[in-house]
Protein backbone atom coordinates (compact mmCIF):
# COMPACT_ATOMS: atom_id res chain seq x y z
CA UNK A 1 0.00 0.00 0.00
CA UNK A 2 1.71 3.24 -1.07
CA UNK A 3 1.03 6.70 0.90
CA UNK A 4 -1.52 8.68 -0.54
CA UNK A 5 -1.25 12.02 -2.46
CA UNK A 6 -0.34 14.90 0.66
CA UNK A 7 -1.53 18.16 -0.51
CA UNK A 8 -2.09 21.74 1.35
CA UNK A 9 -4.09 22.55 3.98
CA UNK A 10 -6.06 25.36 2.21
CA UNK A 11 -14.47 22.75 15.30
CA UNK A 12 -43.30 20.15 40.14
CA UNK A 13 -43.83 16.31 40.87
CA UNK A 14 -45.52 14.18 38.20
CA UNK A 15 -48.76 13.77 38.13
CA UNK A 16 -50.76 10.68 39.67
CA UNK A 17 -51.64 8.28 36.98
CA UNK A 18 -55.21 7.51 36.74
CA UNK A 19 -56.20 3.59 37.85
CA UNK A 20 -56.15 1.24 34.99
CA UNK A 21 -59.66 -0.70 34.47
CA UNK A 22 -59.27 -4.01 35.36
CA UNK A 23 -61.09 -4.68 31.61
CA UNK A 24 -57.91 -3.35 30.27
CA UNK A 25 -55.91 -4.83 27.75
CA UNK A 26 -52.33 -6.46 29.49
CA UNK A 27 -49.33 -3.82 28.44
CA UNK A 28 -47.11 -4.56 25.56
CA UNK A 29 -43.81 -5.54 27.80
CA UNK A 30 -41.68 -6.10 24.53
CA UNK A 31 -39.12 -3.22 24.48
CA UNK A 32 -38.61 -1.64 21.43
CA UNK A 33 -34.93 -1.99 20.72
CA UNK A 34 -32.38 0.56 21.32
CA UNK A 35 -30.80 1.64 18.32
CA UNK A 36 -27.25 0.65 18.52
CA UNK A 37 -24.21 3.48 18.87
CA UNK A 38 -21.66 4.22 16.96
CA UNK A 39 -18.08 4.89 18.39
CA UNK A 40 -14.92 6.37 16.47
CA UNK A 41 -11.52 4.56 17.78
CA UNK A 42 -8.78 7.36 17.94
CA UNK A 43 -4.91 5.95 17.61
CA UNK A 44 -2.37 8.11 17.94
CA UNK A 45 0.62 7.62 15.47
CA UNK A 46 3.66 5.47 16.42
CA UNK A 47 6.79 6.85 17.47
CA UNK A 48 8.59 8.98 15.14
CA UNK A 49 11.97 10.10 14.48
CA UNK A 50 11.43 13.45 15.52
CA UNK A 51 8.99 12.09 18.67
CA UNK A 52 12.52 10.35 19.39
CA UNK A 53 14.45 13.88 18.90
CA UNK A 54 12.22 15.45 20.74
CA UNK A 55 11.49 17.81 17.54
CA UNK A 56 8.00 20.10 16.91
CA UNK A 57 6.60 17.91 14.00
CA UNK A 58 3.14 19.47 12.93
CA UNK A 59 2.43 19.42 9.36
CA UNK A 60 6.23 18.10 8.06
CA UNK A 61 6.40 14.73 7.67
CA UNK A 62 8.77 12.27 9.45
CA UNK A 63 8.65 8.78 9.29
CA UNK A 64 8.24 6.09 12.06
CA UNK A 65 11.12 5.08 14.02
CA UNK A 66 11.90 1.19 14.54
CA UNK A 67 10.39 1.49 17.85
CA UNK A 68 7.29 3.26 16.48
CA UNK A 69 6.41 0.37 13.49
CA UNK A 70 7.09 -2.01 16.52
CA UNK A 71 4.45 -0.40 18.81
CA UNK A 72 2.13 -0.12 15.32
CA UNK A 73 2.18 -4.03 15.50
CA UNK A 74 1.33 -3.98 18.80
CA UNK A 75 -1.95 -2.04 18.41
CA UNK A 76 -2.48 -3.63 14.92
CA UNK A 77 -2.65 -7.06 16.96
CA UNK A 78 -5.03 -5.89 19.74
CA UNK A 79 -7.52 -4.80 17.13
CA UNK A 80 -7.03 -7.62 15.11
CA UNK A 81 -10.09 -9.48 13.98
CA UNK A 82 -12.39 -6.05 15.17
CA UNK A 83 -15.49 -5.79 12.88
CA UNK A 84 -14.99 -1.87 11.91
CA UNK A 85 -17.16 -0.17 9.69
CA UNK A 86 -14.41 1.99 8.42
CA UNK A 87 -10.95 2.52 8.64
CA UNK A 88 -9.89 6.60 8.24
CA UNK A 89 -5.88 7.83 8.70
CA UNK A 90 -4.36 11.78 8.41
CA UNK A 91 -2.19 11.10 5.45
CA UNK A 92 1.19 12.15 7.12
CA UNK A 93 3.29 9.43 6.87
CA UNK A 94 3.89 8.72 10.73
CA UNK A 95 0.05 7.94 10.62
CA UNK A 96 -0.29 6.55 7.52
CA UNK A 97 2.59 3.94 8.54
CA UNK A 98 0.93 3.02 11.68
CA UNK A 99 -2.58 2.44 9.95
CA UNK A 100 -1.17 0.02 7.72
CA UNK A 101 -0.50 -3.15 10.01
CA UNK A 102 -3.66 -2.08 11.38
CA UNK A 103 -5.51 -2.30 7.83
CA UNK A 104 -4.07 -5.93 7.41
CA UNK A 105 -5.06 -6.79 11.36
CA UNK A 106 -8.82 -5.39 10.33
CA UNK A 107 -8.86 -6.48 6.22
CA UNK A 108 -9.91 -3.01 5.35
CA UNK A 109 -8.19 -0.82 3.22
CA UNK A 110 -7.33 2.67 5.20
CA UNK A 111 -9.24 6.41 3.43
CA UNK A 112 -6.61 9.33 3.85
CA UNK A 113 -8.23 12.44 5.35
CA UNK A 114 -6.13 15.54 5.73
CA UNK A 115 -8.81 16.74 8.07
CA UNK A 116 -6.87 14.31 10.53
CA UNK A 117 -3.82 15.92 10.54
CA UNK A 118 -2.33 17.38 12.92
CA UNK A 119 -1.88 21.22 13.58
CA UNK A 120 0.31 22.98 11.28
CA UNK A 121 3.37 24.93 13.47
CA UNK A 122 4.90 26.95 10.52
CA UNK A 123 8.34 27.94 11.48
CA UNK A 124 8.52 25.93 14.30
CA UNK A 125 8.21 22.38 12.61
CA UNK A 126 11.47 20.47 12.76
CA UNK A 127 13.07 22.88 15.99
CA UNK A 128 13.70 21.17 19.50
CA UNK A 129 13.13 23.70 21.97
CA UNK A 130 16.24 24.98 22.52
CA UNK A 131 16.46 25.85 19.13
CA UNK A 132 13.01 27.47 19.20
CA UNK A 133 13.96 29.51 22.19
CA UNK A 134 17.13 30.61 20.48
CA UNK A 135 15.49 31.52 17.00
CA UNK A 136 12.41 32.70 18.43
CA UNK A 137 13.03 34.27 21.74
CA UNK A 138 9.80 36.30 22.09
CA UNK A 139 7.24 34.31 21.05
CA UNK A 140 8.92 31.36 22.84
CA UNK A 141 8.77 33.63 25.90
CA UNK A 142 5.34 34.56 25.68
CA UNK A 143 4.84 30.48 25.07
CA UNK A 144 6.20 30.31 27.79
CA UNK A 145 4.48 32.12 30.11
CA UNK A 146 0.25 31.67 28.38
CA UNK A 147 0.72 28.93 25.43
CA UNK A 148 -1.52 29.81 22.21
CA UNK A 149 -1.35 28.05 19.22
CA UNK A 150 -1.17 32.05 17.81
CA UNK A 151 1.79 32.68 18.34
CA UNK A 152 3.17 30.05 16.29
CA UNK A 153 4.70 32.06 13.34
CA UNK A 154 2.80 31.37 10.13
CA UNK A 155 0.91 28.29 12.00
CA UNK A 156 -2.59 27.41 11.74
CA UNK A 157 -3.79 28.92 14.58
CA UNK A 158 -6.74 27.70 17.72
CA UNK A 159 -9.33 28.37 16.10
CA UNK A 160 -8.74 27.60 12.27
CA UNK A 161 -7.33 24.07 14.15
CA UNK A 162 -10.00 22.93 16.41
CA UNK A 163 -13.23 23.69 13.58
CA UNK A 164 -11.43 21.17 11.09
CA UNK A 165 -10.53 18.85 13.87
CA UNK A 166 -14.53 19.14 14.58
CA UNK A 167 -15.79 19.35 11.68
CA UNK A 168 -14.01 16.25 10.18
CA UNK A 169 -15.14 14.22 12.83
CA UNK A 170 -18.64 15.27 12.77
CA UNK A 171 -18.78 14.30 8.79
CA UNK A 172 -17.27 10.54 9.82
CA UNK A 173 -19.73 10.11 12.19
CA UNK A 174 -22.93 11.48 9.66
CA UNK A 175 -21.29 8.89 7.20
CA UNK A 176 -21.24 5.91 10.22
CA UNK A 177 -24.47 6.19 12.26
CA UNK A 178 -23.56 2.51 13.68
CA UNK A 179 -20.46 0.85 14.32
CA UNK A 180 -16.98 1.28 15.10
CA UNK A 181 -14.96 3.66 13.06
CA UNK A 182 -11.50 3.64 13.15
CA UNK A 183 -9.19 6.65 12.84
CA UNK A 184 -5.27 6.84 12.88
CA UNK A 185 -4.13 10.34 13.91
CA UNK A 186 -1.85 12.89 15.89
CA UNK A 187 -1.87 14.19 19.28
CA UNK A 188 -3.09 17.23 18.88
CA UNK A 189 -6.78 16.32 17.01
CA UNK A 190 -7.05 13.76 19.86
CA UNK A 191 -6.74 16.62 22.38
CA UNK A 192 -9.42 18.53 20.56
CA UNK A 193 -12.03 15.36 20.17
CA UNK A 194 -11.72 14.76 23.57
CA UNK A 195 -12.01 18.37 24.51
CA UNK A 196 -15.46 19.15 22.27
CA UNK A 197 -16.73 16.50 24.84
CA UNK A 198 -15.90 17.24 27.89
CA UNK A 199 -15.37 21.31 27.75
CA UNK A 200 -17.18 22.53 24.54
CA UNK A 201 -16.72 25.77 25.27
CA UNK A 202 -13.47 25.82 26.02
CA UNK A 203 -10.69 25.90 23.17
CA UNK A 204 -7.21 24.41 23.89
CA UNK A 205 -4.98 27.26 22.61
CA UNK A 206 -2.24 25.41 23.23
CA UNK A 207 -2.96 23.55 26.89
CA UNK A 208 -3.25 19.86 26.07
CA UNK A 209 -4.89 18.48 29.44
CA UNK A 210 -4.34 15.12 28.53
CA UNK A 211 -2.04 12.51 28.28
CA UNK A 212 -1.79 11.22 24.61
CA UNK A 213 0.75 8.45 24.31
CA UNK A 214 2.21 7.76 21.18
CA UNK A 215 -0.24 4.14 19.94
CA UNK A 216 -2.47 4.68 22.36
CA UNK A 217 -6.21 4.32 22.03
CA UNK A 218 -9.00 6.68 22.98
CA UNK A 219 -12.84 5.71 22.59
CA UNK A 220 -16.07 8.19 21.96
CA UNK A 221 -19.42 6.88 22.07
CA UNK A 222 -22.14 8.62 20.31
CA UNK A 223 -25.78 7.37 20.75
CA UNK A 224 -28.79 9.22 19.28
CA UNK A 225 -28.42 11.93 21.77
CA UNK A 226 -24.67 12.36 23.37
CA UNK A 227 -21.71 11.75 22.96
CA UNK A 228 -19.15 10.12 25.90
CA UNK A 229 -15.86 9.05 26.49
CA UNK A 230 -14.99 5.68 27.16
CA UNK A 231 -11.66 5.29 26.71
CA UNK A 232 -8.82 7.91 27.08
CA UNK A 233 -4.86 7.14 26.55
CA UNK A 234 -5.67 3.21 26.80
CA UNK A 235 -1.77 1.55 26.46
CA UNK A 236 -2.21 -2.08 27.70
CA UNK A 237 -1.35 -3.24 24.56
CA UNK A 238 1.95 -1.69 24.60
CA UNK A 239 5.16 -3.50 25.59
């Protein structure tokens, strides 16, 4: 399976019930089935070389280390055998290489979305932070003190982020009303699902409250009404 195409980027008491006659018909005790919910299955990308340098990745695209295509096994073989609806993937390569064991594991073939990448950092992809404090020494300051995705020179910015991040994952779930979708992705979007759940109103600008471990799996349920969180950062499959 070859990467896809990557292109350019261009959110009162009830009332008492009268008595029933005892002439009355007996109720109708068979419950009319629940309709069934769909969940999407986030995995966060393998290691990567620059996970393992400790470099801002964003947008550019690094491949997986040997430890990341090791720990894309190890998820592959947990979900092995899954019956998934769909399989979706950001088409950066880290992700793209971790959703392919899991396409053979599953027998589906993986849909590139670049609506799961992660956020773009402009001139900060590929800098560790020492370098980013020495090349950019005020915004890394003010970073520093209140992070915001804004003052990422010639990044994508909160807002621009978090509405694809949303919006993508509101069209997978139109297309999948039942089932388990399947999404390979970064970070950063997993932060933002997570966050349209639990604090709506509340943007990350740059504060990342959870944990995100690099193959790790994170579960939202959506029935007809709600959406929950079932799973967050789940590693057990990990070595």
């Amino acid at each position: 399976m070859s990467s896809p195409e990557r292109a350019p980027i261009s959110e009162a008491a009830a009332p008492v019930p009268s008595p029933v006659p005892s002439s009355a018909p007996a109720p109708d005790t068979k419950e009319t089935p629940r309709p069934l919910p769909s969940r999407v299955l986030l995995v966060r990308h393998g290691e990567s070389t620059w996970n393992a340098e400790r470099r801002v990745q964003g947008q550019h695209d690094p491949p997986l280390s040997e430890f990341g295509r090791r720990q894309a096994g190890q998820v592959a073989a947990r979900l092995a055998g899954r019956p998934l609806v769909a399989l979706y993937s950001s088409d950066l390569r880290r992700a793209w290489q971790t959703a392919e064991p899991i396409a053979e594991a599953v027998g589906l073939e993986p849909i590139p979305l670049q609506g799961l990448r992660e956020i773009a950092l402009g001139d900060w992809e590929g800098k560790t932070r020492e370098e980013l404090a020495r090349e950019f020494p005020e915004e890394w300051e003010a970073w520093s003190q209140r992070p915001s995705w804004d003052l990422v020179p010639s990044g994508e910015g909160a807002g621009p982020f978090e509405r694809r991040v949303r919006e993508t994952l509101a069209w997978i779930l139109s297309r999948h009303t039942v089932g388990d979708v399947l999404c390979v992705t970064h970070g950063g979007v997993i932060q933002v699902a997570l966050g349209s759940v639990v604090a709506p109103r509340r943007g990350s600008d740059g504060l990342f409250p959870f944990v995100i471990e690099n193959c790790s799996l994170t579960v939202l349920q959506r029935s007809s009404n709600r959406t929950v969180v079932t799973a967050v950062n789940d590693t057990c499959h990990l070595s």
